[in-house]
N, C-alpha and C. Protein backbone atom coordinates (compact mmCIF):
# COMPACT_ATOMS: atom_id res chain seq x y z
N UNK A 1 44.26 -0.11 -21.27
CA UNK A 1 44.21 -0.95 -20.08
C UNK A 1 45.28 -0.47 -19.11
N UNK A 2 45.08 -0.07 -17.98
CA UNK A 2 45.97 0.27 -16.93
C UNK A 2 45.76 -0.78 -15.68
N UNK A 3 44.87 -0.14 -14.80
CA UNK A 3 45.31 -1.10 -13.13
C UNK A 3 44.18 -0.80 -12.82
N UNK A 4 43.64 -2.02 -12.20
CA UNK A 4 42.49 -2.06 -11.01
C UNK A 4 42.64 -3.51 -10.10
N UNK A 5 42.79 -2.83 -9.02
CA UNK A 5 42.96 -3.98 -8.05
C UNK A 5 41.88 -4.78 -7.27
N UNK A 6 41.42 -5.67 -6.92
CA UNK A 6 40.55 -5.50 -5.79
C UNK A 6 40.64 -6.82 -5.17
N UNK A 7 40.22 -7.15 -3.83
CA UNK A 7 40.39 -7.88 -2.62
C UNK A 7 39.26 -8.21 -2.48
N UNK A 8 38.52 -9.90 -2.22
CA UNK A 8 37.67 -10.20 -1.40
C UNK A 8 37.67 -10.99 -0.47
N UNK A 9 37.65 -10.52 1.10
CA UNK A 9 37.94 -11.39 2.53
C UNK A 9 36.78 -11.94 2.83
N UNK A 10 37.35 -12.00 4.61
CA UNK A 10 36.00 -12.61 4.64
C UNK A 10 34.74 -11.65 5.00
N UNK A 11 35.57 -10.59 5.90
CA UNK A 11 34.22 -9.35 6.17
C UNK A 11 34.96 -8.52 5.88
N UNK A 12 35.31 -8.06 4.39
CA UNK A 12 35.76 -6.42 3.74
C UNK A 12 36.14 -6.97 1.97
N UNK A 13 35.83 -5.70 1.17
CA UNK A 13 36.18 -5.88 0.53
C UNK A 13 36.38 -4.44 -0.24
N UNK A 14 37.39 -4.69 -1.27
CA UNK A 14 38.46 -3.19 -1.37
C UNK A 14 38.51 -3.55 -2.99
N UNK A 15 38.06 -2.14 -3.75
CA UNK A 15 38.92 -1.97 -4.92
C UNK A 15 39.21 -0.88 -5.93
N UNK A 16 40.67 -0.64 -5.92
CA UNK A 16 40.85 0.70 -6.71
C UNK A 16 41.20 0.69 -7.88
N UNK A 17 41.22 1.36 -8.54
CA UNK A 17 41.83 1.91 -9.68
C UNK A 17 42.15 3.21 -9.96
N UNK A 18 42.85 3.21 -11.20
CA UNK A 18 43.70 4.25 -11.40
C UNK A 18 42.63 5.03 -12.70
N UNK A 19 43.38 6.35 -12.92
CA UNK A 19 41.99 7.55 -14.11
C UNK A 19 42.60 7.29 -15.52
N UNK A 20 43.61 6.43 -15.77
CA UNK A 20 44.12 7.12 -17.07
C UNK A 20 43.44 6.25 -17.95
N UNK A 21 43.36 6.83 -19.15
CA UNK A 21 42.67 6.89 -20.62
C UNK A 21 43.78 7.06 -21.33
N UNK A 22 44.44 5.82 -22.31
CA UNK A 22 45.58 6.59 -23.09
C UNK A 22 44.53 6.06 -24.73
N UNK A 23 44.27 7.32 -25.54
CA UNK A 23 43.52 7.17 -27.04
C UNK A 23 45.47 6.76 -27.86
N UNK A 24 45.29 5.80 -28.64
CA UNK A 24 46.34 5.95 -29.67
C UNK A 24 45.62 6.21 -31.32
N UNK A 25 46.31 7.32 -32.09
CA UNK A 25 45.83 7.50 -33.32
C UNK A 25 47.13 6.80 -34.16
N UNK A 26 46.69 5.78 -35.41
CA UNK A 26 47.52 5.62 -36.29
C UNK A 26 48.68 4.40 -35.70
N UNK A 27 49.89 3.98 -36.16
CA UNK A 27 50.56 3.06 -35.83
C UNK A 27 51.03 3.30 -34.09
N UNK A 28 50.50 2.21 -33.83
CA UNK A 28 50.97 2.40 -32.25
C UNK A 28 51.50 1.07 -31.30
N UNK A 29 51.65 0.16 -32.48
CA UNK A 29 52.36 -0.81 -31.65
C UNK A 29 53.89 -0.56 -31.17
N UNK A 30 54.58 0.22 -31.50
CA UNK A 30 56.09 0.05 -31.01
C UNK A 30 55.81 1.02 -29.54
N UNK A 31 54.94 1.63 -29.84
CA UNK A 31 54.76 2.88 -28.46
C UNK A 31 53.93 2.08 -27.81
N UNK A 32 52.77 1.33 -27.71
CA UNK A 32 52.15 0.22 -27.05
C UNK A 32 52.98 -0.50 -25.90
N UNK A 33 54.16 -1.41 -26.98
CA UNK A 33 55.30 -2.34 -26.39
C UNK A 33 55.98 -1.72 -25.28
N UNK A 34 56.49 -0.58 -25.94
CA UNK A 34 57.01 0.29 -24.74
C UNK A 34 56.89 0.57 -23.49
N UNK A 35 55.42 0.92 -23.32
CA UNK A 35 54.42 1.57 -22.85
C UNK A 35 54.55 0.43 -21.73
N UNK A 36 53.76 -0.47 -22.05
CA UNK A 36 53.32 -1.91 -21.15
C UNK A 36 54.14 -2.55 -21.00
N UNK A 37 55.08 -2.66 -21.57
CA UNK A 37 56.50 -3.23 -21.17
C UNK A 37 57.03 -3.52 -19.86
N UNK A 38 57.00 -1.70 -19.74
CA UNK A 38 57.73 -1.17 -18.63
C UNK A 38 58.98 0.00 -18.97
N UNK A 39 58.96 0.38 -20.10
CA UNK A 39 60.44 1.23 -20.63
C UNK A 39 60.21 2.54 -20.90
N UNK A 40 58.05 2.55 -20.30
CA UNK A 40 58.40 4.04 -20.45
C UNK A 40 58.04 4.27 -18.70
N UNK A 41 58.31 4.95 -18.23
CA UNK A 41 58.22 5.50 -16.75
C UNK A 41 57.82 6.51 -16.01
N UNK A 42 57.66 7.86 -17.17
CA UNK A 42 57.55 9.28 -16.64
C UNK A 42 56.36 9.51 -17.90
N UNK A 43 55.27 10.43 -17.76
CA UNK A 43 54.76 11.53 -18.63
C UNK A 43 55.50 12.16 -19.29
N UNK A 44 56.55 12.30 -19.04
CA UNK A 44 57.33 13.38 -19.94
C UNK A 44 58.35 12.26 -21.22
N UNK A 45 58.23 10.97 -20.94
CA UNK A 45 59.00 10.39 -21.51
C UNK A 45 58.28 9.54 -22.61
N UNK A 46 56.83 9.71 -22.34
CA UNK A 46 55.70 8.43 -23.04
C UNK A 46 55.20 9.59 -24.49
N UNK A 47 55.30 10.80 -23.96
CA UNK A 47 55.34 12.25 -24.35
C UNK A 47 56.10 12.29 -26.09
N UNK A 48 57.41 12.32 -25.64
CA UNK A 48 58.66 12.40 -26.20
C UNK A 48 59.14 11.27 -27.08
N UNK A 49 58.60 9.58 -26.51
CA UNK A 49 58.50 8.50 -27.55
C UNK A 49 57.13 8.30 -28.56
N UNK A 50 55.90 8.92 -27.92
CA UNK A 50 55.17 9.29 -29.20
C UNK A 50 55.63 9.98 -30.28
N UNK A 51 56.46 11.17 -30.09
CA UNK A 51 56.54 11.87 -30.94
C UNK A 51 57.95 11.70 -32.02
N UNK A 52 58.48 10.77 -31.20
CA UNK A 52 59.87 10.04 -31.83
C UNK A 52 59.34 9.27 -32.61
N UNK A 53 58.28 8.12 -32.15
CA UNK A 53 57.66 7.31 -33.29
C UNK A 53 56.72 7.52 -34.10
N UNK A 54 56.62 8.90 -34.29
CA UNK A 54 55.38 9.36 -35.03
C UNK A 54 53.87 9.04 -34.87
N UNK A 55 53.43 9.02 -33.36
CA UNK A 55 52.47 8.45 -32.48
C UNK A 55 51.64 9.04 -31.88
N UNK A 56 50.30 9.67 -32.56
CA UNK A 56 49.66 10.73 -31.86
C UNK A 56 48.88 10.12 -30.26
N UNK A 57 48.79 10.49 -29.42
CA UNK A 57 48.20 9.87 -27.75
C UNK A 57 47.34 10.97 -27.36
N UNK A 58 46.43 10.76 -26.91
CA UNK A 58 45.57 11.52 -26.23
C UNK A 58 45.61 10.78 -24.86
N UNK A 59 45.92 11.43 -23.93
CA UNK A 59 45.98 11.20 -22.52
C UNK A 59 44.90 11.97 -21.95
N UNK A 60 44.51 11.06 -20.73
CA UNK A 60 42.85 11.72 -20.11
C UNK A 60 43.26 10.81 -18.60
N UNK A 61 43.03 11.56 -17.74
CA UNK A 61 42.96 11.00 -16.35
C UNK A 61 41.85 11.12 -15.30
N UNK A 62 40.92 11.43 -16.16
CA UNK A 62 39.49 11.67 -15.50
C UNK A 62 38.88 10.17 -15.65
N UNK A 63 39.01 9.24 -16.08
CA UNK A 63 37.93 7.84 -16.14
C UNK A 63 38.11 7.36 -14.95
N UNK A 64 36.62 7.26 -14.86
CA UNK A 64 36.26 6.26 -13.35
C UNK A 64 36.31 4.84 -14.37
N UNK A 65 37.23 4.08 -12.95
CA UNK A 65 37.28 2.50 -13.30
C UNK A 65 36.49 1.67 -12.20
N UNK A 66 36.25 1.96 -11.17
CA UNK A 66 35.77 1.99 -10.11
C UNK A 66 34.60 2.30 -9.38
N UNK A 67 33.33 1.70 -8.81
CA UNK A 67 32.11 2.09 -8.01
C UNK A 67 31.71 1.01 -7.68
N UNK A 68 30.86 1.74 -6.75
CA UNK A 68 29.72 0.83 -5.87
C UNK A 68 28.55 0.97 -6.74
N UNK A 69 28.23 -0.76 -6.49
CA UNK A 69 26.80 -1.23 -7.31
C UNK A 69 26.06 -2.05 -6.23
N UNK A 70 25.66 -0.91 -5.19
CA UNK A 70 25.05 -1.85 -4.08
C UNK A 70 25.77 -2.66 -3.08
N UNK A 71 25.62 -3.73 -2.71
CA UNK A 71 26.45 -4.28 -1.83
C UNK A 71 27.82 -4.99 -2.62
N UNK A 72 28.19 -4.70 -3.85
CA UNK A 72 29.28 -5.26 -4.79
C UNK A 72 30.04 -3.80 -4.80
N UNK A 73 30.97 -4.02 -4.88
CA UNK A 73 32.32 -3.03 -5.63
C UNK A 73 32.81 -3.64 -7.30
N UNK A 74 32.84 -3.01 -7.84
CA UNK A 74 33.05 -3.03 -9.50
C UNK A 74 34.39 -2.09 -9.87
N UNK A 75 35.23 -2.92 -10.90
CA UNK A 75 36.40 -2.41 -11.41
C UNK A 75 36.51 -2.61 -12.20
N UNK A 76 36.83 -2.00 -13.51
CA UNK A 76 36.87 -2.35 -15.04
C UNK A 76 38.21 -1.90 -15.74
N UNK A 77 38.39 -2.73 -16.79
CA UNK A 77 39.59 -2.41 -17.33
C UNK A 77 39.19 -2.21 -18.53
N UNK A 78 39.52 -1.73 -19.68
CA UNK A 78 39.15 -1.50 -21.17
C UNK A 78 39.98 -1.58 -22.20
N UNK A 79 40.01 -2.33 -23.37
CA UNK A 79 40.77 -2.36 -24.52
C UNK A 79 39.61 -1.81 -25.57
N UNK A 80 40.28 -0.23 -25.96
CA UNK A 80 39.30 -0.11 -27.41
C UNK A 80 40.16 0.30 -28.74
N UNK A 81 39.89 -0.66 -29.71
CA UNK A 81 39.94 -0.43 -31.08
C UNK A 81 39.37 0.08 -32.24
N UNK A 82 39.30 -0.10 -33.27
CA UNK A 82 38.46 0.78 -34.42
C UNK A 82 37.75 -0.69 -34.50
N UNK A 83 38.22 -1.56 -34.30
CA UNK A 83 37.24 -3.11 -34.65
C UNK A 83 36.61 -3.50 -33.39
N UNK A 84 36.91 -3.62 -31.99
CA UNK A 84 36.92 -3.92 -31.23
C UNK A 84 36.87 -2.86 -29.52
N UNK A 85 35.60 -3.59 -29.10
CA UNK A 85 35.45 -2.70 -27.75
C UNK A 85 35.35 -4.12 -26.76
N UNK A 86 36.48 -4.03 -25.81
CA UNK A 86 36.18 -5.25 -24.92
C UNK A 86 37.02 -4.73 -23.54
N UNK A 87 36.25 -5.46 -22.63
CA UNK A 87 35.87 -5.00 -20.94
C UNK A 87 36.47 -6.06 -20.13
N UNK A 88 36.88 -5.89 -18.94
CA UNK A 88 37.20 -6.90 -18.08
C UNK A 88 36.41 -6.20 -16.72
N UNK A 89 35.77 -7.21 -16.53
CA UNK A 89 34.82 -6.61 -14.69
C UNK A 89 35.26 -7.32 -13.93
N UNK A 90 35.46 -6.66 -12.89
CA UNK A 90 35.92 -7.56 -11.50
C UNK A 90 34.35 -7.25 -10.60
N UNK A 91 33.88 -8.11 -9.97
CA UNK A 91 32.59 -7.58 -9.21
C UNK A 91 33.23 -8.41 -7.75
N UNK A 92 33.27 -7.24 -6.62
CA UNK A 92 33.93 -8.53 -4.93
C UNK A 92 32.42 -7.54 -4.17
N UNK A 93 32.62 -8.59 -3.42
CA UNK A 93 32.12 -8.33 -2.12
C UNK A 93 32.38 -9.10 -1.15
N UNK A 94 32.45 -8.70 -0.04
CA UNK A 94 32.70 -9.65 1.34
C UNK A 94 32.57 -10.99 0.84
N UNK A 95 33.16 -11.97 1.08
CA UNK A 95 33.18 -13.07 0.93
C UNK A 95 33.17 -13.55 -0.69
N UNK A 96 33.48 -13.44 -1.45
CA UNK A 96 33.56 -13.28 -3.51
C UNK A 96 33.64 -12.65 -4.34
N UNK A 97 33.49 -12.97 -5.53
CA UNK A 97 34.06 -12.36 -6.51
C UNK A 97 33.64 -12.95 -7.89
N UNK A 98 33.29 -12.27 -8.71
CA UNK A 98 33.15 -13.11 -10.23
C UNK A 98 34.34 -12.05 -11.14
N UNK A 99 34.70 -12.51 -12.10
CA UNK A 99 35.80 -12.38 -13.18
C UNK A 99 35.07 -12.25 -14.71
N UNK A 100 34.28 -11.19 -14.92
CA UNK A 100 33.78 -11.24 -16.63
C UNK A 100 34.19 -10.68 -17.43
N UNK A 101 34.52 -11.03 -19.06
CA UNK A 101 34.94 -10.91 -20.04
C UNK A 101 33.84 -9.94 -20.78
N UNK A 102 34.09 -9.16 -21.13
CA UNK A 102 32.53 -8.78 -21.63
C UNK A 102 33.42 -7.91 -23.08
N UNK A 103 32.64 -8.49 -24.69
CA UNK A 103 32.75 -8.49 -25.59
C UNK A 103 32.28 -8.53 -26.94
N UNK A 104 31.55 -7.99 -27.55
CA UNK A 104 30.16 -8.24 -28.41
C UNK A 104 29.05 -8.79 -28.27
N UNK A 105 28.83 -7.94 -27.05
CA UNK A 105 27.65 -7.82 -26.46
C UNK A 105 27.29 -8.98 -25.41
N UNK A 106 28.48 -9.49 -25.21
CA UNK A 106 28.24 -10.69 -24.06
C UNK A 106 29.39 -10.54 -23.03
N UNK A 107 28.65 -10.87 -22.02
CA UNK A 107 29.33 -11.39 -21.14
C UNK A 107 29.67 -12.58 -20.50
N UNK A 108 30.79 -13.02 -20.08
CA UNK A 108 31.26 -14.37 -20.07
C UNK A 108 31.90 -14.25 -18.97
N UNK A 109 31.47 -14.86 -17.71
CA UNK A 109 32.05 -15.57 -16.10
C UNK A 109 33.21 -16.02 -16.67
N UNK A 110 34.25 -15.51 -16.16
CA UNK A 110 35.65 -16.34 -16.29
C UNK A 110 36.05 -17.17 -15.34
N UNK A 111 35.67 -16.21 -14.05
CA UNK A 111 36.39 -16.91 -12.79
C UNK A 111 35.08 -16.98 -11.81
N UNK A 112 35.12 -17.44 -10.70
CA UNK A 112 34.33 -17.12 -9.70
C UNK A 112 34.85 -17.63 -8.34
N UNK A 113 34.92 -17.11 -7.16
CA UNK A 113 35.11 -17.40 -6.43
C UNK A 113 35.07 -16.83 -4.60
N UNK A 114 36.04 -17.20 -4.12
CA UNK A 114 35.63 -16.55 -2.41
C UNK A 114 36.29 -15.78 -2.01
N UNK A 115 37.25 -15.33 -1.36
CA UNK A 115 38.19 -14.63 -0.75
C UNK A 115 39.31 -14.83 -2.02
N UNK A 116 40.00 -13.63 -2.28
CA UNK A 116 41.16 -14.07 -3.18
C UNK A 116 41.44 -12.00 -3.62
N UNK A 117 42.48 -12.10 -3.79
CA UNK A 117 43.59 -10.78 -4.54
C UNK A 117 43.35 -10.90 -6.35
N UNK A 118 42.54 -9.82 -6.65
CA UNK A 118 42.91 -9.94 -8.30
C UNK A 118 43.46 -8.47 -8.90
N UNK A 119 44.20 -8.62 -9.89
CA UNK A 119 44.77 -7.25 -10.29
C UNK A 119 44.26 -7.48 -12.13
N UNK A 120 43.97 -6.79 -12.46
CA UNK A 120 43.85 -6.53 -14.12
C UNK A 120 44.73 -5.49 -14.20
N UNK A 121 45.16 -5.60 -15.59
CA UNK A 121 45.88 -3.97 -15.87
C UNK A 121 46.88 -4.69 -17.40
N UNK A 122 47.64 -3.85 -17.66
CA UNK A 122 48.72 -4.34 -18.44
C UNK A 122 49.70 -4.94 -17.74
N UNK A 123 50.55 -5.57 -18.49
CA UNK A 123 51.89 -6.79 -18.13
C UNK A 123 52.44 -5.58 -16.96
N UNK A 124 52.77 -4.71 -17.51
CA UNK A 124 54.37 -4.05 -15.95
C UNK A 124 53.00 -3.88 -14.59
N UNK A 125 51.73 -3.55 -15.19
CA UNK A 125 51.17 -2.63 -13.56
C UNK A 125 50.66 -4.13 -13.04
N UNK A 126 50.50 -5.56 -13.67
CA UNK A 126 50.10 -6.59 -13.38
C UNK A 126 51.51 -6.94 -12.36
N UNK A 127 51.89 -7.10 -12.76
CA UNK A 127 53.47 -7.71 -12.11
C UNK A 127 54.10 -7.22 -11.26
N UNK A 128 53.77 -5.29 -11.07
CA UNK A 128 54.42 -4.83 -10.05
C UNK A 128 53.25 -4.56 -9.29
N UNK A 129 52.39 -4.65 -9.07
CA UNK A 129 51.17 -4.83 -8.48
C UNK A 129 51.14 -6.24 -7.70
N UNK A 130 51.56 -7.41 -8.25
CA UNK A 130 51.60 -8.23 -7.79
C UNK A 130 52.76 -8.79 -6.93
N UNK A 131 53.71 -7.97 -6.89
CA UNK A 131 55.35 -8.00 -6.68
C UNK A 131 54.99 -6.98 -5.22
N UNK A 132 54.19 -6.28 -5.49
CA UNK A 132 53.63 -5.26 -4.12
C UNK A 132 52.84 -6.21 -3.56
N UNK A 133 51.70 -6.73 -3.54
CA UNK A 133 50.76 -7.31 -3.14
C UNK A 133 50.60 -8.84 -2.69
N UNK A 134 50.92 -9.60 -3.49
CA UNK A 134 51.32 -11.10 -3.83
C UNK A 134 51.60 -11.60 -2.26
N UNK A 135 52.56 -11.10 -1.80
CA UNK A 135 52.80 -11.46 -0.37
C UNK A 135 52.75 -11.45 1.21
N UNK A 136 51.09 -9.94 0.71
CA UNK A 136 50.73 -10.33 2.33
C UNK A 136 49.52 -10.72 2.55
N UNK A 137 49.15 -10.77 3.67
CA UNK A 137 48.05 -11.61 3.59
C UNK A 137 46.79 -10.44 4.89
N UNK A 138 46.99 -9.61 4.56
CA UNK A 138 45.98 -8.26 4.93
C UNK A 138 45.91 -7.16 4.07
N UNK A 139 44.70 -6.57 3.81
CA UNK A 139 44.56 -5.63 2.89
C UNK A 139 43.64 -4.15 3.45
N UNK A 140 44.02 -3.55 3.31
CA UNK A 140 43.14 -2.20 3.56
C UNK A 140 43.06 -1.02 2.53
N UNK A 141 42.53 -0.13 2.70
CA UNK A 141 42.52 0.93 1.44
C UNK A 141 43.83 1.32 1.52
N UNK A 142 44.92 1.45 2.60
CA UNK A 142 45.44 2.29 2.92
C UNK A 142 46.69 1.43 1.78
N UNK A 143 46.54 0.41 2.45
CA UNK A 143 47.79 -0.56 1.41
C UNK A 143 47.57 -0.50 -0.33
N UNK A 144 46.29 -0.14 -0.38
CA UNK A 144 46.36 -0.35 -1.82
C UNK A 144 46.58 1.19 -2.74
N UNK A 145 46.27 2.31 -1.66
CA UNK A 145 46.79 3.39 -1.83
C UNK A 145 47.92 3.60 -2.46
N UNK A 146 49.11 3.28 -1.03
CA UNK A 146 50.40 3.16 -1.29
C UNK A 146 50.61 2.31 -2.49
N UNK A 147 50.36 1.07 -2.66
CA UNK A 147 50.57 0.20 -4.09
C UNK A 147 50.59 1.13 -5.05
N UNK A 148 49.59 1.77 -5.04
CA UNK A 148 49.19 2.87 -6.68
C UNK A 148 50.40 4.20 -6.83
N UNK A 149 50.54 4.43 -5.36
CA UNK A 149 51.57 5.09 -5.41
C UNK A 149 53.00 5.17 -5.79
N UNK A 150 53.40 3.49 -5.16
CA UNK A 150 54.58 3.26 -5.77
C UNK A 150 54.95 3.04 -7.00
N UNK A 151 53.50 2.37 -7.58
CA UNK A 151 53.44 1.50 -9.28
C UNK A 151 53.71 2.69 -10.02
N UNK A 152 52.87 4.10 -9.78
CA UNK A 152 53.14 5.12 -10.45
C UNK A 152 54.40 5.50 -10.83
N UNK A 153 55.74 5.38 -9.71
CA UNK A 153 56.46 5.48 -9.84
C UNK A 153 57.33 5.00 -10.87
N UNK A 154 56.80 3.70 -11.83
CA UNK A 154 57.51 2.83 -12.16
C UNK A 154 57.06 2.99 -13.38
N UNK A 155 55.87 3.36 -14.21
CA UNK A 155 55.23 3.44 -15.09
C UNK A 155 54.00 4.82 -15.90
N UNK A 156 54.62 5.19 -16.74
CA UNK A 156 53.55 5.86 -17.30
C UNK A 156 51.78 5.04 -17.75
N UNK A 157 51.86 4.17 -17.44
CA UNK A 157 50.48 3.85 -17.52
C UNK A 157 49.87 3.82 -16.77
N UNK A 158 50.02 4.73 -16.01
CA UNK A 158 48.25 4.82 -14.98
C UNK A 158 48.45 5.94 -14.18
N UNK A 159 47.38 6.15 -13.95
CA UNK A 159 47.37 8.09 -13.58
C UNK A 159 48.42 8.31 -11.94
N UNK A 160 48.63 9.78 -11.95
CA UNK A 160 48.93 9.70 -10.14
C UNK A 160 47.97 9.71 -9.66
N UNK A 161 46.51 10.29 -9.64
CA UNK A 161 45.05 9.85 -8.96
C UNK A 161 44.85 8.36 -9.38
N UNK A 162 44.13 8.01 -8.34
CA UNK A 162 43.63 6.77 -7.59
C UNK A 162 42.42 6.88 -7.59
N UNK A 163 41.49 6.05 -7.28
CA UNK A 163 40.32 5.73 -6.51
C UNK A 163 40.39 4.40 -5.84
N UNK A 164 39.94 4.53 -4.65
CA UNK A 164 39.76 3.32 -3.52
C UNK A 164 38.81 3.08 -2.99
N UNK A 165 37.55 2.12 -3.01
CA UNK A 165 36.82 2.36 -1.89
C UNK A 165 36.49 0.93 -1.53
N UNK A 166 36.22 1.61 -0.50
CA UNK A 166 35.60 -0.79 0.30
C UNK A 166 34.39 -0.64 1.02
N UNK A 167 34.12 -2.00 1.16
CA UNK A 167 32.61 -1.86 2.52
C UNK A 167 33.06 -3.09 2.98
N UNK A 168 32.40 -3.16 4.15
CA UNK A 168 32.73 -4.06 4.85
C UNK A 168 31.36 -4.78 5.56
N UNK A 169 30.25 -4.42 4.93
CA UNK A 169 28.66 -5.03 5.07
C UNK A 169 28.87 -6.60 4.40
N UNK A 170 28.67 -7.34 4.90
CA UNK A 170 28.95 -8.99 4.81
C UNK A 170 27.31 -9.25 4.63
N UNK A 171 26.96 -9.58 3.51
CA UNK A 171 25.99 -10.22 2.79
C UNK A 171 25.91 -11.68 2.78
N UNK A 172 24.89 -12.06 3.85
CA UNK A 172 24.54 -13.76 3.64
C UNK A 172 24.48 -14.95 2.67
N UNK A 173 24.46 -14.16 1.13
CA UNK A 173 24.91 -14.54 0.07
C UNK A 173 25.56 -13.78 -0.40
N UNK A 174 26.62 -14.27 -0.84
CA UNK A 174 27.59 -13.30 -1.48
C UNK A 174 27.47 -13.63 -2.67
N UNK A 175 27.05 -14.85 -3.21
CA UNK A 175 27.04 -15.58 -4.54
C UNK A 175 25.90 -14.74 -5.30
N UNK A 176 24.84 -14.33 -4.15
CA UNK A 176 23.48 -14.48 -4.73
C UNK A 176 23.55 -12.62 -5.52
N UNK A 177 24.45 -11.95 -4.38
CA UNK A 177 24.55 -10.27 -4.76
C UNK A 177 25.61 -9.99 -6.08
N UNK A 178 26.41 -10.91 -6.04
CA UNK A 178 27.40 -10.59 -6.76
C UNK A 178 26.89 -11.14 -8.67
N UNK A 179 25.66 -11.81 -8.75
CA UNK A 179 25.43 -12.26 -9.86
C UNK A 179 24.37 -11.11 -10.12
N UNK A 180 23.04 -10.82 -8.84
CA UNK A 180 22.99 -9.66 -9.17
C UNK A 180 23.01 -8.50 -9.70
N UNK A 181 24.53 -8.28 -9.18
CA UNK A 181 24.68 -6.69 -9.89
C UNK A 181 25.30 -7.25 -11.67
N UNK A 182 25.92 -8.40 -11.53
CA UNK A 182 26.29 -8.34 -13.20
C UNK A 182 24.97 -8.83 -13.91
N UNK A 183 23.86 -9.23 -13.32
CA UNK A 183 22.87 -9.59 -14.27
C UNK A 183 22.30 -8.04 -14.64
N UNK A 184 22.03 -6.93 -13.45
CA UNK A 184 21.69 -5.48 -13.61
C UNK A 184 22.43 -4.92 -14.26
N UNK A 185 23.67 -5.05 -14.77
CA UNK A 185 24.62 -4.69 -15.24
C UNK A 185 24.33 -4.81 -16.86
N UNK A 186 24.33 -6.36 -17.44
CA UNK A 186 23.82 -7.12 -18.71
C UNK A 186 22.53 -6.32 -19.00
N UNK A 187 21.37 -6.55 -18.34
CA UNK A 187 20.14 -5.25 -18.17
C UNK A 187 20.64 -4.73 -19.24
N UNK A 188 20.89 -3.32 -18.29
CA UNK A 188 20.99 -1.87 -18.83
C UNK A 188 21.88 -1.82 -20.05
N UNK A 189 22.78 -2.55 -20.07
CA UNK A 189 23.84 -2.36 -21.47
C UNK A 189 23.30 -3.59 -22.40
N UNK A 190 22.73 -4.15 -21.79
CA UNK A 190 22.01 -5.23 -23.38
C UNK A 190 22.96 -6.16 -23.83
N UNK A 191 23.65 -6.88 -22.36
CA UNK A 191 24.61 -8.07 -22.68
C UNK A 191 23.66 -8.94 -22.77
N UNK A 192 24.06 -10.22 -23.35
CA UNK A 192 24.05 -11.98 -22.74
C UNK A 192 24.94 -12.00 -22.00
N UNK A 193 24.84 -12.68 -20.89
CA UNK A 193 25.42 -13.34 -20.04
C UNK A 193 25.58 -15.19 -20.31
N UNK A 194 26.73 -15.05 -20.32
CA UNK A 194 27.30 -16.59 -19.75
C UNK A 194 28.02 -17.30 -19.14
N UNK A 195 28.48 -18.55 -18.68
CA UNK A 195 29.21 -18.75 -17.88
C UNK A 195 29.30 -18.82 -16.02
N UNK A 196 27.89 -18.75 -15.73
CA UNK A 196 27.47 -18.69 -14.55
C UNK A 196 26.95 -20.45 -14.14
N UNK A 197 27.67 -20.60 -13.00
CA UNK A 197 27.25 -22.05 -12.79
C UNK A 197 26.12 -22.11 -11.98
């Protein structure tokens, strides 16, 4: 789990994320803690405490977290285990947003709503993401750019590439597109869906 941000106003909506993929083989909670903490900071240092804690990592900065699904923007975050594969979707578009949990084979509406700032990621890119963001009240690609830029600075969990993209096509229902793409979504991957009011 790293960072994906995204914004829904009233006519735009924006959301990026970051490429990294970190695989852990074998005991990896003390390098985990670390990690998401905030205590590791550099590649060269997340590097060097794997190998102090006897912690094999496969690092990958190619994953898209991020696309367009029609008039929705989609951002995903991922926790995978040897027991466990589970998803967090952000779906915005102009004017909303839904929040799903998606987890043995279901998906579950957490949140839903209208205009609003959401960040997924781990504890440090949540907090300094939100410590960047939290306090203004305009958003553009350009701002959320820089965000990714600075967060990088602060943390080995999430790549120096980015992805950003927005539209700004304002859909007469926003409720009606945004359930949409997660029902097309459930479709093709063979969720249940729940939690939709």
């Amino acid at each position: 789990m790293s960072l994906v941000m995204a914004f829904s106003g009233r006519k735009r909506a924006i959301v990026g994320g970051d490429r990294r993929s970190i695989t852990f083989f074998g005991e990896a909670e003390a390098l985990e803690e670390e990690l998401y903490g905030g205590r590791i900071r550099t590649d060269e240092e997340l590097v060097r405490r794997a190998e102090e804690l006897g912690t094999r990592i496969l690092v990958s900065d190619a994953r898209d977290k991020v696309w367009k699904r029609g008039p929705v923007l989609v951002g995903e975050v991922t926790e995978v285990s040897p027991g466990s594969d589970r998803r967090r979707r952000i779906y915005v578009t102009p004017g909303g947003y839904l929040l799903v949990d998606i987890s043995e084979g279901r998906a579950v509406v957490k949140m839903e709503g209208g205009t609003a700032l959401v960040v997924l990621g781990n504890k440090i890119t949540k907090r300094l993401a939100n410590e960047r963001l939290g306090k203004l009240r305009s958003f553009d690609r350009a701002v959320f750019r820089s965000a990714f830029r600075e967060i990088r600075k602060e943390t080995a969990s999430i790549s120096p590439d980015h992805t950003v993209i927005g539209i700004g096509e304002v859909h007469p229902d926003s409720v009606f597109v945004l359930r949409q793409a997660l029902r097309q979504d459930c479709e093709e991957n063979g969720w249940k869906v729940s939690g939709l009011r």
